[in-house]
PDB file of N, CA and C in Angstrom:
ATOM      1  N   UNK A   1      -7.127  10.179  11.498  1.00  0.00           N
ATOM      2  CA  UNK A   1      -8.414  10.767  11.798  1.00  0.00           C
ATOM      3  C   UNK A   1      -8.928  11.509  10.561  1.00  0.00           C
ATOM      4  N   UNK A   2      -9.819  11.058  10.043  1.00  0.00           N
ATOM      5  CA  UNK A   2     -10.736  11.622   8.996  1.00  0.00           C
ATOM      6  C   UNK A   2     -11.660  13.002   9.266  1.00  0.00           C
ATOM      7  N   UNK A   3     -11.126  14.026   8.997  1.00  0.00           N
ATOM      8  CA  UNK A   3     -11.745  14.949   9.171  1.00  0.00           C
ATOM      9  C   UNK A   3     -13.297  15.367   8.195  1.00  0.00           C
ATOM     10  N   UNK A   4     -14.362  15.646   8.924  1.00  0.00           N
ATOM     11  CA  UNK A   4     -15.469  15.552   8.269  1.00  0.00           C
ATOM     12  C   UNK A   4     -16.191  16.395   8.662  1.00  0.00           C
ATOM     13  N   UNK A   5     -16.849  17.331   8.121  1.00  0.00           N
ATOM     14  CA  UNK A   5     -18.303  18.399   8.060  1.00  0.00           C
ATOM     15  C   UNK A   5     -19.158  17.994   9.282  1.00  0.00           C
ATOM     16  N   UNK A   6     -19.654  18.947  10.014  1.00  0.00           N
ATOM     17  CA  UNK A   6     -20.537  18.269  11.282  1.00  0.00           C
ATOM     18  C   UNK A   6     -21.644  19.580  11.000  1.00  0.00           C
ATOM     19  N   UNK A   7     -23.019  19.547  11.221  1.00  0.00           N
ATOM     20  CA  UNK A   7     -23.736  20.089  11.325  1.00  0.00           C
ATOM     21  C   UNK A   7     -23.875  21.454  12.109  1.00  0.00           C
ATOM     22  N   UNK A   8     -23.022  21.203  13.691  1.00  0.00           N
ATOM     23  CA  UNK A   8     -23.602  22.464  14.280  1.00  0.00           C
ATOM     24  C   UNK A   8     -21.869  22.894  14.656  1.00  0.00           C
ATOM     25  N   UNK A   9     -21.621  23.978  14.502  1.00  0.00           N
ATOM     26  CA  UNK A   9     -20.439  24.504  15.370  1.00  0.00           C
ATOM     27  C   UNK A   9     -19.507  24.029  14.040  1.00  0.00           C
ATOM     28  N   UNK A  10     -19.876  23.994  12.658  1.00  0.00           N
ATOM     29  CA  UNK A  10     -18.893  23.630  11.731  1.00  0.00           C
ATOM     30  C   UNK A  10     -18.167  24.714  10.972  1.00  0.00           C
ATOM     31  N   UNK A  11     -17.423  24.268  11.355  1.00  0.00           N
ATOM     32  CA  UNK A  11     -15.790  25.080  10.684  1.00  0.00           C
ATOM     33  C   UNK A  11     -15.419  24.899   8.839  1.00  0.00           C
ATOM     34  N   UNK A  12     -14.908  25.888   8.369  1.00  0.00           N
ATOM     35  CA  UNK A  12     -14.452  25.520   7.302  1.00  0.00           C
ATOM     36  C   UNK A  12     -12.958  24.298   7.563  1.00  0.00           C
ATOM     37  N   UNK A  13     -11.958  24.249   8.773  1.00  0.00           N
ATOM     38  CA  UNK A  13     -11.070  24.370   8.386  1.00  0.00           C
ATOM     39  C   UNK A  13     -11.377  22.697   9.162  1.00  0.00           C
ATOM     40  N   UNK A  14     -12.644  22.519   9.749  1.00  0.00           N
ATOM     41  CA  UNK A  14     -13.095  21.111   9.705  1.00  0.00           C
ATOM     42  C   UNK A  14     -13.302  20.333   8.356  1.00  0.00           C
ATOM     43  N   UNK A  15     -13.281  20.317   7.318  1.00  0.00           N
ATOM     44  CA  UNK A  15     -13.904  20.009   6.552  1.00  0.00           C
ATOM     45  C   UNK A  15     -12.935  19.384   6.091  1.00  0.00           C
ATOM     46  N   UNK A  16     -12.782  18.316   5.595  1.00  0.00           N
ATOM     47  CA  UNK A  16     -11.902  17.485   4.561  1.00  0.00           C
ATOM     48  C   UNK A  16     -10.775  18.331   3.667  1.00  0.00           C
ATOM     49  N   UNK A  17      -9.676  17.852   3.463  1.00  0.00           N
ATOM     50  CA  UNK A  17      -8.711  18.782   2.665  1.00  0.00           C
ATOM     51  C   UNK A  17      -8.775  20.413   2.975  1.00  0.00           C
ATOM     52  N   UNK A  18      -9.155  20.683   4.213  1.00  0.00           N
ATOM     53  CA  UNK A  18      -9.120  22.351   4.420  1.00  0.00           C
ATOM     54  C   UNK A  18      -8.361  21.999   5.678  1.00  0.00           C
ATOM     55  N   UNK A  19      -7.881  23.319   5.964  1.00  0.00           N
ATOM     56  CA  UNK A  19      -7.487  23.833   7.138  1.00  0.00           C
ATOM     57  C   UNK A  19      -7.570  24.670   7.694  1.00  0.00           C
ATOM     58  N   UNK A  20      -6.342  25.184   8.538  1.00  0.00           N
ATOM     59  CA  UNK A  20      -6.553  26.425   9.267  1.00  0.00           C
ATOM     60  C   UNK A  20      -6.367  27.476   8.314  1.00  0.00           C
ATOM     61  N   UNK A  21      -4.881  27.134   7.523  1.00  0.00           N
ATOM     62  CA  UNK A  21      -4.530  28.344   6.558  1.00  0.00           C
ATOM     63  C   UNK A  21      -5.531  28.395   5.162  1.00  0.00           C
ATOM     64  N   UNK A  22      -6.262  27.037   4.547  1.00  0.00           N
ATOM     65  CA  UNK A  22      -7.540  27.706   3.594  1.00  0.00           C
ATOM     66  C   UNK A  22      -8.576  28.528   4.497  1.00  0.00           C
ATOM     67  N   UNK A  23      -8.668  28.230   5.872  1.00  0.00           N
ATOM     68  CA  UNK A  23      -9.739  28.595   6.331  1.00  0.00           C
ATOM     69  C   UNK A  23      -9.312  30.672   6.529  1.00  0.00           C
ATOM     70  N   UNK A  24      -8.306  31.088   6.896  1.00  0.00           N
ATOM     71  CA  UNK A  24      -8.118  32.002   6.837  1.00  0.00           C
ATOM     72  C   UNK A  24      -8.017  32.630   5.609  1.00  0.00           C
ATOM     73  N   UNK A  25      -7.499  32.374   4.498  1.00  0.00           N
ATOM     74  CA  UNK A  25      -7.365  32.508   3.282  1.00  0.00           C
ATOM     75  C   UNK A  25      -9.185  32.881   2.598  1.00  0.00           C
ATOM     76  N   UNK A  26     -10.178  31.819   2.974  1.00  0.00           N
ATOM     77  CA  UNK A  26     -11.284  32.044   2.729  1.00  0.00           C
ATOM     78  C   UNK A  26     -11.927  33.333   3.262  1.00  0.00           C
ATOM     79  N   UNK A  27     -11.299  33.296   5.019  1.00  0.00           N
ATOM     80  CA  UNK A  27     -11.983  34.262   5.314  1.00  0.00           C
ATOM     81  C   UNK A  27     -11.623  35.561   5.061  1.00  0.00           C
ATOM     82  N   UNK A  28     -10.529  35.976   4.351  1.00  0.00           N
ATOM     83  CA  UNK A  28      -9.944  37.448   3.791  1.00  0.00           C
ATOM     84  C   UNK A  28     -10.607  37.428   2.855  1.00  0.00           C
ATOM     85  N   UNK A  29     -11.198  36.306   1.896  1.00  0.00           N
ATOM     86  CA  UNK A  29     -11.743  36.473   0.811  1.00  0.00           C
ATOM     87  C   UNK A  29     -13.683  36.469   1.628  1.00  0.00           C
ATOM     88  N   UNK A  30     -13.585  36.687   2.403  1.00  0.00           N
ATOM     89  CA  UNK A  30     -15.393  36.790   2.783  1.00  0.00           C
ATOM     90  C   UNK A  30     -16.327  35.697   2.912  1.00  0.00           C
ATOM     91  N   UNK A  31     -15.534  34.454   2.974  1.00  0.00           N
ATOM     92  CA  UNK A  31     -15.937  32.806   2.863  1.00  0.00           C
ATOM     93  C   UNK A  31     -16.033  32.922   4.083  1.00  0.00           C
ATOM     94  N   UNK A  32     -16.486  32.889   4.999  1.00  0.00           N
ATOM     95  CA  UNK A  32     -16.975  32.494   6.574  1.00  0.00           C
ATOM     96  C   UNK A  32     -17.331  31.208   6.944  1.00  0.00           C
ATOM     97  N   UNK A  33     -17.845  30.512   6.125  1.00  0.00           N
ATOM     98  CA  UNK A  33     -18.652  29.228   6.834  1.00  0.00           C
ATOM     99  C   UNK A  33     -18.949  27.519   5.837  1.00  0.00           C
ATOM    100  N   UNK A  34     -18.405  26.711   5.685  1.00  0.00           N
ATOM    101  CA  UNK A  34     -18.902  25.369   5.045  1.00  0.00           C
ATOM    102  C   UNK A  34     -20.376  26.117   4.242  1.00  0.00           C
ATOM    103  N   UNK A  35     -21.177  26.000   4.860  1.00  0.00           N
ATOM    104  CA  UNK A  35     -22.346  26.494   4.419  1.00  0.00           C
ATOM    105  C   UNK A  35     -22.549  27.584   2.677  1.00  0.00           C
ATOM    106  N   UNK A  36     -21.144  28.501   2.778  1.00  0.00           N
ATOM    107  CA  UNK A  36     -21.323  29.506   1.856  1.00  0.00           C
ATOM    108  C   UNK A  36     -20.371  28.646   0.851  1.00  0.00           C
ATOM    109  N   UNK A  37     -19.325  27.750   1.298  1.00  0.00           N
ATOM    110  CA  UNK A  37     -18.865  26.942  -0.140  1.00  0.00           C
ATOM    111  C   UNK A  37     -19.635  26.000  -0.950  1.00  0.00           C
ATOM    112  N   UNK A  38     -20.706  25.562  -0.163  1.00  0.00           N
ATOM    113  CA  UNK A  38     -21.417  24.620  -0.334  1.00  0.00           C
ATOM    114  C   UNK A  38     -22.834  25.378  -1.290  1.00  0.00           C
ATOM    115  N   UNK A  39     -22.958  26.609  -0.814  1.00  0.00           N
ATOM    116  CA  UNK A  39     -24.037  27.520  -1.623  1.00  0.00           C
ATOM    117  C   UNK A  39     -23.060  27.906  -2.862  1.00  0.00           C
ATOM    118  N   UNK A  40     -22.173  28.474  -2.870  1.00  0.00           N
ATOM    119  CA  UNK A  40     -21.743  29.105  -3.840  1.00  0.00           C
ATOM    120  C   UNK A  40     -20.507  27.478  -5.274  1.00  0.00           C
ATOM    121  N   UNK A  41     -20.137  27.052  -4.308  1.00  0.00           N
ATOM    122  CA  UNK A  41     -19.597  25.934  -5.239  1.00  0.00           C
ATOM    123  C   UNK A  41     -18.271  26.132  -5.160  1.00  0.00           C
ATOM    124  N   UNK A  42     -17.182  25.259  -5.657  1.00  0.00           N
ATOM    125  CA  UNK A  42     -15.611  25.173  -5.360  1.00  0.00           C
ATOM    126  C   UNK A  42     -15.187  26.183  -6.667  1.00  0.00           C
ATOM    127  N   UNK A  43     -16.173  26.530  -7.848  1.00  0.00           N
ATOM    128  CA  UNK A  43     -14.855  27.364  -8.601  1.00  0.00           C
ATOM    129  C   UNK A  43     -15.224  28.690  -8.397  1.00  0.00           C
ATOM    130  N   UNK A  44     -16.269  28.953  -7.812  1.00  0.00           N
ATOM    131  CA  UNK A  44     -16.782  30.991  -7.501  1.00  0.00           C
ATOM    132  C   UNK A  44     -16.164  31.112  -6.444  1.00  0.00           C
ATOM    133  N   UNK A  45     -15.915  30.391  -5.066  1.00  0.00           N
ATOM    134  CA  UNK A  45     -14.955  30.362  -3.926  1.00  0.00           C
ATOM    135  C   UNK A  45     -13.472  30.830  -4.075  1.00  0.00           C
ATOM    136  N   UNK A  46     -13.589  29.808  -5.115  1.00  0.00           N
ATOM    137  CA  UNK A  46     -11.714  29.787  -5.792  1.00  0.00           C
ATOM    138  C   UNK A  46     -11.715  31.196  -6.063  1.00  0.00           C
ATOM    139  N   UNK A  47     -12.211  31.579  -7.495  1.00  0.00           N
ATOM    140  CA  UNK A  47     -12.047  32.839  -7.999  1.00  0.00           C
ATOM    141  C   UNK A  47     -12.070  33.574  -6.818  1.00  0.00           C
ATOM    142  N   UNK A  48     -13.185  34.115  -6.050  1.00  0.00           N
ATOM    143  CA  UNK A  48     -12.793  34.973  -5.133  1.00  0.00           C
ATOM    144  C   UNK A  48     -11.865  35.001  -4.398  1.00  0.00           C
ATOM    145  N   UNK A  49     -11.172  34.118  -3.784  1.00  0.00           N
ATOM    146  CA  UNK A  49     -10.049  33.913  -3.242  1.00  0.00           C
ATOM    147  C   UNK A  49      -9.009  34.413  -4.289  1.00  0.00           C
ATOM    148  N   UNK A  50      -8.627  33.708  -5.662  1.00  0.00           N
ATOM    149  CA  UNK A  50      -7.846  34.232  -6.267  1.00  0.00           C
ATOM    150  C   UNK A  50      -7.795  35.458  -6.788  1.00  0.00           C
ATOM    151  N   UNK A  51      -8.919  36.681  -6.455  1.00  0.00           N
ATOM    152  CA  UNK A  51      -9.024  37.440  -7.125  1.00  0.00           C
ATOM    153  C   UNK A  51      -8.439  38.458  -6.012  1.00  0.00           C
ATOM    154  N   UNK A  52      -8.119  38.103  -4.427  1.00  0.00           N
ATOM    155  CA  UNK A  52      -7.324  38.500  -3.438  1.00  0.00           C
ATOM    156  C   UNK A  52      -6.451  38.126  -2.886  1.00  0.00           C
ATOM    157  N   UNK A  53      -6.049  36.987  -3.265  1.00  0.00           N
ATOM    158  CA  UNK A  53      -5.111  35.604  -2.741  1.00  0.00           C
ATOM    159  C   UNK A  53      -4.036  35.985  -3.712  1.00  0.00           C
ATOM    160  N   UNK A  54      -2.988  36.499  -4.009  1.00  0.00           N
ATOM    161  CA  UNK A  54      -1.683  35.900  -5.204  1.00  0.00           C
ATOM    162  C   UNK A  54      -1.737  34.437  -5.052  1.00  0.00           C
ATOM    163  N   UNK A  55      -1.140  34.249  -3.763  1.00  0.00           N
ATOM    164  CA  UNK A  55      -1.001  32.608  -3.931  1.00  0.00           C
ATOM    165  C   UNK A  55      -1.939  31.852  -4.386  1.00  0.00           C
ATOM    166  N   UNK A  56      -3.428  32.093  -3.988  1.00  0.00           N
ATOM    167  CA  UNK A  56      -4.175  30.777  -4.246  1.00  0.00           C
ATOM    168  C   UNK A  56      -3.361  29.984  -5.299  1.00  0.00           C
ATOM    169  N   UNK A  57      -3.518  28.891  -5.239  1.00  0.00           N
ATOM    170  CA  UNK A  57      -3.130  27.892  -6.284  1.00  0.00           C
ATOM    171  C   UNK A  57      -4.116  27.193  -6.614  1.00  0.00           C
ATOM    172  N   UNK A  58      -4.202  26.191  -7.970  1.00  0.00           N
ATOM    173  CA  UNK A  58      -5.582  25.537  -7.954  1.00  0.00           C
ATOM    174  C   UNK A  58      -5.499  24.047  -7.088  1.00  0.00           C
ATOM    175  N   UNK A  59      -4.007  24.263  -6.612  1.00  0.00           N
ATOM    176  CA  UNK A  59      -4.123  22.993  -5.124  1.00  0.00           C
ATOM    177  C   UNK A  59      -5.682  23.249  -4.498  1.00  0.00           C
ATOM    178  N   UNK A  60      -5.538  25.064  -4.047  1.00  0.00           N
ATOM    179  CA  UNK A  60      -7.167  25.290  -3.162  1.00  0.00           C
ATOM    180  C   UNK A  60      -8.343  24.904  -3.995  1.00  0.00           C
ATOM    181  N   UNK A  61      -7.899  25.062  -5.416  1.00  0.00           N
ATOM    182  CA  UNK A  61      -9.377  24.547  -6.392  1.00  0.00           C
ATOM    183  C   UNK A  61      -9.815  23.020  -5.923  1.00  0.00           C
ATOM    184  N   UNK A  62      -8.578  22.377  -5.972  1.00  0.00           N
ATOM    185  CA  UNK A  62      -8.771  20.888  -5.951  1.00  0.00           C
ATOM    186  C   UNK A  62      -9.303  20.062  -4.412  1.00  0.00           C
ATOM    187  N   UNK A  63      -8.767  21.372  -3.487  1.00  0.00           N
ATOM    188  CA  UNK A  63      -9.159  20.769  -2.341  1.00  0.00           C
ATOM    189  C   UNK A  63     -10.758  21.229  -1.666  1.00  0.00           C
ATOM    190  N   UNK A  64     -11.072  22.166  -2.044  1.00  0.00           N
ATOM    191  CA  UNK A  64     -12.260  22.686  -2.797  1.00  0.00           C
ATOM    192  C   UNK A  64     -13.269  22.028  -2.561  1.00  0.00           C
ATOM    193  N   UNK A  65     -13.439  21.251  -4.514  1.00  0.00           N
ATOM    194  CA  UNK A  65     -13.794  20.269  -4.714  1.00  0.00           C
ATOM    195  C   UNK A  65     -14.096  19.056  -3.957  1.00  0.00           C
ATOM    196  N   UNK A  66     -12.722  18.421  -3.741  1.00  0.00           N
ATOM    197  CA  UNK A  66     -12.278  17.493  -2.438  1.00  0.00           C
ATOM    198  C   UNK A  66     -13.369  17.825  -1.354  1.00  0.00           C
ATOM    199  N   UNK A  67     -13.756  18.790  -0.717  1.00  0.00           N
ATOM    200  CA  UNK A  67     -14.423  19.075   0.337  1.00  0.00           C
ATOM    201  C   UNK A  67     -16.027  18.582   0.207  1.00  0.00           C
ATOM    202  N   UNK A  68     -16.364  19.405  -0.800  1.00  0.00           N
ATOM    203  CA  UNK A  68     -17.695  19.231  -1.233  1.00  0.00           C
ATOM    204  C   UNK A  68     -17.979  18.088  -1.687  1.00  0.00           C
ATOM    205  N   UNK A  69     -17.154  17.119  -2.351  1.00  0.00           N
ATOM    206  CA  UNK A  69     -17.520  15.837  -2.517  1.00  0.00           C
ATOM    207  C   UNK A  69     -17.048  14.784  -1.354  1.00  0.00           C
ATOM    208  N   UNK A  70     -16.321  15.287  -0.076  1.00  0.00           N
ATOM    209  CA  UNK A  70     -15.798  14.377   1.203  1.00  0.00           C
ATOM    210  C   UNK A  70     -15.211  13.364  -0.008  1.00  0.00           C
ATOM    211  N   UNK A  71     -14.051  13.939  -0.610  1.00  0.00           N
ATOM    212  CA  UNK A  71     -12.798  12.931  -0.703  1.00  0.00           C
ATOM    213  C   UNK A  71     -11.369  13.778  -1.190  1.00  0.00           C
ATOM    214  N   UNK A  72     -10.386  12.678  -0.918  1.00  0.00           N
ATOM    215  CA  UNK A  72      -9.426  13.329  -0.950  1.00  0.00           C
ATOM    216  C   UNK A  72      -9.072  14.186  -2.105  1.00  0.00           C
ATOM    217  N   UNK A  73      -8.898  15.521  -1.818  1.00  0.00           N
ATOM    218  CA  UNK A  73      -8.233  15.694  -3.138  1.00  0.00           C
ATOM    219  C   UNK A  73      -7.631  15.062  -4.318  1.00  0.00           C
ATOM    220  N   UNK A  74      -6.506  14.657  -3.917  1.00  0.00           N
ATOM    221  CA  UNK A  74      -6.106  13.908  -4.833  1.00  0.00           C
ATOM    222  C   UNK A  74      -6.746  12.264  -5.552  1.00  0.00           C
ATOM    223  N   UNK A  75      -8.218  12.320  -5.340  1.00  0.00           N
ATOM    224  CA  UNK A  75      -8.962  11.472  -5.936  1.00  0.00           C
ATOM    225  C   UNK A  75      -9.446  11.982  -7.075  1.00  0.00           C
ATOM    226  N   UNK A  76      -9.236  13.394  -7.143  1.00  0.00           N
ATOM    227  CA  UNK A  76     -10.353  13.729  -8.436  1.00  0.00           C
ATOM    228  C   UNK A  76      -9.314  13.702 -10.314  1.00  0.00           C
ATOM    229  N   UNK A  77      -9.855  13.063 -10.505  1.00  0.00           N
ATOM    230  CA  UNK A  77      -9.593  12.296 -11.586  1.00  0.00           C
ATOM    231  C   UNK A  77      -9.082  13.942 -12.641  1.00  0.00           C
ATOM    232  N   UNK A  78      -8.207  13.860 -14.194  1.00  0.00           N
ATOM    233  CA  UNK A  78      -8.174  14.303 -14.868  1.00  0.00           C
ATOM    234  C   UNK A  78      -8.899  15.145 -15.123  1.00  0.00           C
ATOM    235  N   UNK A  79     -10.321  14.702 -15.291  1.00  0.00           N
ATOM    236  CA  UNK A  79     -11.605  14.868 -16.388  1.00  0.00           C
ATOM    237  C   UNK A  79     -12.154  16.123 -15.296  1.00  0.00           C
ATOM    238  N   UNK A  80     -12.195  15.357 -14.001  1.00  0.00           N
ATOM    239  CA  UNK A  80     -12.685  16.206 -13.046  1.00  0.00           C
ATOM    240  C   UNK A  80     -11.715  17.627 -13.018  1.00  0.00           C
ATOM    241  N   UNK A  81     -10.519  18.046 -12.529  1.00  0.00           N
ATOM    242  CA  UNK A  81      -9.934  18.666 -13.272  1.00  0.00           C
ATOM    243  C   UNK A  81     -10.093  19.542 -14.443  1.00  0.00           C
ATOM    244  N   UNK A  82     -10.275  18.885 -15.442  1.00  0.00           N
ATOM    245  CA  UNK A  82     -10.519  19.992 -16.534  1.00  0.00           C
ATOM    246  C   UNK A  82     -11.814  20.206 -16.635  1.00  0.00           C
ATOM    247  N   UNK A  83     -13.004  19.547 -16.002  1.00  0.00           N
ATOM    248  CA  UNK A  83     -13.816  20.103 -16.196  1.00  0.00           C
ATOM    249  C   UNK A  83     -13.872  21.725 -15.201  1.00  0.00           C
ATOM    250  N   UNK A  84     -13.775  21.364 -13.823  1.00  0.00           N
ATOM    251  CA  UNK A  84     -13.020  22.584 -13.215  1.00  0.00           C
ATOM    252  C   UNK A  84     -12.584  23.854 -13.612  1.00  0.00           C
ATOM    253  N   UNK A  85     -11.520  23.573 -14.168  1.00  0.00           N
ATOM    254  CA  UNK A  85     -11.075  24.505 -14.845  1.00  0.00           C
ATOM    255  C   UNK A  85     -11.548  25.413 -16.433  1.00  0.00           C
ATOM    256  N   UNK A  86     -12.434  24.577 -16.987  1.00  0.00           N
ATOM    257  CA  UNK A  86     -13.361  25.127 -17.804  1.00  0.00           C
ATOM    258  C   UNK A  86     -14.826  25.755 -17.407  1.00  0.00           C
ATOM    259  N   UNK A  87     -14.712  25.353 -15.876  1.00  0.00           N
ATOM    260  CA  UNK A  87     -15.714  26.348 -15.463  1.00  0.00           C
ATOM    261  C   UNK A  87     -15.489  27.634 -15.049  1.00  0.00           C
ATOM    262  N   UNK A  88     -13.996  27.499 -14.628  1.00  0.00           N
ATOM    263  CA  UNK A  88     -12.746  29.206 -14.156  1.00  0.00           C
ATOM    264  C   UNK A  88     -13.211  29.866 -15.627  1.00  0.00           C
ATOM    265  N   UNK A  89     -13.024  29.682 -16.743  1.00  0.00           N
ATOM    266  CA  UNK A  89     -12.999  29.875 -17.692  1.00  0.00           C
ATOM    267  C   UNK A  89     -14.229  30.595 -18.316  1.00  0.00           C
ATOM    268  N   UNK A  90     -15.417  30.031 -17.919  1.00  0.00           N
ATOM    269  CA  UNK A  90     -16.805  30.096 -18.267  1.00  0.00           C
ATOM    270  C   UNK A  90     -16.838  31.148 -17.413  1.00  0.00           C
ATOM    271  N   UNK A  91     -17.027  31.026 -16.136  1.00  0.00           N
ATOM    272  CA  UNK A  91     -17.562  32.590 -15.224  1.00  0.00           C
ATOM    273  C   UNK A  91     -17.112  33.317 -15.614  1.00  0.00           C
TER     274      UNK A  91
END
């Protein structure tokens, strides 16, 4: 079962490569809703999370990503990746 973004009654932990535990993780970090990852983007999410998270890992960067583009994490290529991470860098 392909988990996918639905318009009304949507969950973060609905969303492709998320779950229950990013979804809680988001919400200690003040992420409430699909809607605010989707406004704010996968590496300002991240940071905030990591800036209260020890654990975050950039697994959550990648799945992130993964979300906002509806594919698997582990599709996003190298390039995608470092570009990513040169945006951690930039903010």
């Amino acid at each position: 079962m392909t988990k996918r973004p639905s318009t009304i009654g949507e969950r973060i932990a609905d969303m492709r490569n998320l779950g229950p535990r990013s979804e809680e993780m988001l919400g200690r970090a003040g992420i409430h809703s699909p809607a605010e990852i989707r406004r704010l983007g996968a590496v300002l999410v991240y940071r905030r999370v990591a800036e209260r998270e020890s654990r975050a890992s950039l697994n959550l960067l990648w799945a992130l990503e993964g979300a906002l583009r509806d594919i698997d994490w582990r599709d996003l290529t190298q390039s995608d990746k470092a570009r990513l991470l040169q945006e951690i860098r930039d903010v």
